[in-house]
N, C-alpha and C. Protein backbone atom coordinates (compact mmCIF):
# COMPACT_ATOMS: atom_id res chain seq x y z
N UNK A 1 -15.09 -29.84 76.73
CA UNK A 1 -15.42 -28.67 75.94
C UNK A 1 -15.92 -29.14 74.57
N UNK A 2 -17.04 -28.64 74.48
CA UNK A 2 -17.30 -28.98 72.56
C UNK A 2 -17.21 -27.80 71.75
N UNK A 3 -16.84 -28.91 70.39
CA UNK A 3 -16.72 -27.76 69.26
C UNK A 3 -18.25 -27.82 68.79
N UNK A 4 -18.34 -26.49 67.79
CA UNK A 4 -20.27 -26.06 67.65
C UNK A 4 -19.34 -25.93 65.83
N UNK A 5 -19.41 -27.06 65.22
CA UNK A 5 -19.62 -26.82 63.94
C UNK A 5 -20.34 -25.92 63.20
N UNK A 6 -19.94 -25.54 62.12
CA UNK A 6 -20.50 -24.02 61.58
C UNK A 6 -20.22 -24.07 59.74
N UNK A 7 -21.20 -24.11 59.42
CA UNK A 7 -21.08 -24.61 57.70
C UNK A 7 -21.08 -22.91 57.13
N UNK A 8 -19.75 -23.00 56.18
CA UNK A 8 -19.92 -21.53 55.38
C UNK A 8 -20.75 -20.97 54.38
N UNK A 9 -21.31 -22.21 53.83
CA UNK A 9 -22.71 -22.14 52.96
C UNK A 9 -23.56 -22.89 53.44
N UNK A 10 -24.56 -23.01 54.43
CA UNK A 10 -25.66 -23.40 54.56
C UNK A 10 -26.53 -24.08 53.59
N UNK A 11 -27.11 -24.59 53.69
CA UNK A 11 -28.25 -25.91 52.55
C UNK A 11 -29.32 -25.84 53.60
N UNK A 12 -30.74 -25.50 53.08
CA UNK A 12 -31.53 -25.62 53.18
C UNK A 12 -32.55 -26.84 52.48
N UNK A 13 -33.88 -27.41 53.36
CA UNK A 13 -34.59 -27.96 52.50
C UNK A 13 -35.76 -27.22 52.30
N UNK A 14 -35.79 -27.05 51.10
CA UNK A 14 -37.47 -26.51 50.90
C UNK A 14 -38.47 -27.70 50.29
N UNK A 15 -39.74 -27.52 50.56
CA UNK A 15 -40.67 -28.38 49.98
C UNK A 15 -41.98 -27.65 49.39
N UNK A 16 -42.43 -28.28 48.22
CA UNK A 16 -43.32 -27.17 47.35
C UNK A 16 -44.25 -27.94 47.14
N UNK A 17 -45.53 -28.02 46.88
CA UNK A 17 -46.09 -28.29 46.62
C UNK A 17 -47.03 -27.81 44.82
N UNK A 18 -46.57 -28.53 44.12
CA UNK A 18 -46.65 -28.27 42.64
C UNK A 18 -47.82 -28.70 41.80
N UNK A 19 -48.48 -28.15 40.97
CA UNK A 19 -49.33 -28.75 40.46
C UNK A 19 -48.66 -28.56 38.42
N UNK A 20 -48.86 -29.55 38.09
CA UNK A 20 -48.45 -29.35 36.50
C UNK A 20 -49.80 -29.02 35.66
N UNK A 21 -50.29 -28.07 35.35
CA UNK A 21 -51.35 -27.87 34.45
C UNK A 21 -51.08 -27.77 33.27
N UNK A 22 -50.48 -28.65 32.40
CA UNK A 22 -50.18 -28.80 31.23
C UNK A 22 -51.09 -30.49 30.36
N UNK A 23 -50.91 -30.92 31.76
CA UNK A 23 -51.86 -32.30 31.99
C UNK A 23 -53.39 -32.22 32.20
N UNK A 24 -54.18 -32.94 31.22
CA UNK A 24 -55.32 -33.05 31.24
C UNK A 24 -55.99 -32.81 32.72
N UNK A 25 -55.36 -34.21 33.19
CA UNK A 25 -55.90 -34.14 34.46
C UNK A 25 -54.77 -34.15 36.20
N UNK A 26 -54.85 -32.48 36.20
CA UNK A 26 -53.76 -32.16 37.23
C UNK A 26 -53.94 -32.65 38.42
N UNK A 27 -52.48 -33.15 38.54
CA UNK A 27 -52.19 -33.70 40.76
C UNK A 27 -51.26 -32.60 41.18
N UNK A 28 -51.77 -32.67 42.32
CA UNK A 28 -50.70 -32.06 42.94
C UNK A 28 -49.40 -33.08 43.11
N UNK A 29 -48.20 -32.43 43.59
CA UNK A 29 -47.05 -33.34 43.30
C UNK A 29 -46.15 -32.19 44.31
N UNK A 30 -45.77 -33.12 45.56
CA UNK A 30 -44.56 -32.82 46.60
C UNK A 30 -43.22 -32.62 46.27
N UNK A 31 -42.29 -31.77 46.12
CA UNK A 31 -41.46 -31.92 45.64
C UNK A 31 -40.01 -30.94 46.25
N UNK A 32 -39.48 -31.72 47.08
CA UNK A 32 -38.42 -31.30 47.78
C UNK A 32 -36.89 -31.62 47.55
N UNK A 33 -36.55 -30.25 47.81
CA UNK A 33 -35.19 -30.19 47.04
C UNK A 33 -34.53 -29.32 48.39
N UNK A 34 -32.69 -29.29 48.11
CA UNK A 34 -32.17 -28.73 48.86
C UNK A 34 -30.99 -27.56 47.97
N UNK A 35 -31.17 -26.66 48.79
CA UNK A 35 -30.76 -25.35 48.52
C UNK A 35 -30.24 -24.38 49.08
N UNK A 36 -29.49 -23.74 48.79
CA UNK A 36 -28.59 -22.16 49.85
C UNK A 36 -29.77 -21.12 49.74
N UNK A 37 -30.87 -20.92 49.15
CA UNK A 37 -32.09 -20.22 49.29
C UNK A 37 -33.26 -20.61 48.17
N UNK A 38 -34.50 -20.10 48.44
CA UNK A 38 -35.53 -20.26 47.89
C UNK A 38 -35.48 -19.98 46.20
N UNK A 39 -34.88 -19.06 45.83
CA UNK A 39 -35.16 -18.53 44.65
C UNK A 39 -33.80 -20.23 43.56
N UNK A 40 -32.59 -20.15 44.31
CA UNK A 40 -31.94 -21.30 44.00
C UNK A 40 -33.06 -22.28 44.02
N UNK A 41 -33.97 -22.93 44.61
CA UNK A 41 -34.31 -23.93 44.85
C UNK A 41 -35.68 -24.59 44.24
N UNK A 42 -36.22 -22.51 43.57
CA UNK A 42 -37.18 -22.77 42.38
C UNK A 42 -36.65 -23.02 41.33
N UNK A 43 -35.34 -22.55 40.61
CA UNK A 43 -34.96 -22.86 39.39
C UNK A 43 -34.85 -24.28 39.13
N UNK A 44 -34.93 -25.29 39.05
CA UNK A 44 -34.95 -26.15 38.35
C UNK A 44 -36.34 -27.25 38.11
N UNK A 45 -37.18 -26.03 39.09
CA UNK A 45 -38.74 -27.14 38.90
C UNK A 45 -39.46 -26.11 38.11
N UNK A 46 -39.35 -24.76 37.72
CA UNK A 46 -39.58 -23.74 37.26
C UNK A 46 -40.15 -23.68 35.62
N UNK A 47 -39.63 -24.49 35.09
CA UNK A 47 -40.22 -24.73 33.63
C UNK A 47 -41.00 -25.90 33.82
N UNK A 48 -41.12 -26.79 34.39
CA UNK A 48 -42.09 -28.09 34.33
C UNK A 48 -43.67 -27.46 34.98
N UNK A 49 -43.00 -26.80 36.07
CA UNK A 49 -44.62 -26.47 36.65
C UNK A 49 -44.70 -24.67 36.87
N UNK A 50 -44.28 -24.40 35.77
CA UNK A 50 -44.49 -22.88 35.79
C UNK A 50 -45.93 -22.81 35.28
């Protein structure tokens, strides 16, 4: 018989693809983070590439 593990907060990975236009000359820039949802997982890239 198996046990089916079951997490009470879930973690997600999201991956974004960011561009910083603050820089002369903008790259795009990959940038993956993990999170219990999307809106968690914009806050902390949110002022660099807002």
């Amino acid at each position: 018989m198996a046990t089916i593990l079951t997490l009470s907060h879930p973690k997600f990975i999201f991956v974004f693809a960011a561009v910083c236009r603050s820089v002369r000359k903008p790259r795009v820039c990959m940038l993956c983070t993990l999170a219990a949802g999307e809106h968690i997982a914009r806050l902390p890239v949110a002022e660099v590439y807002a």
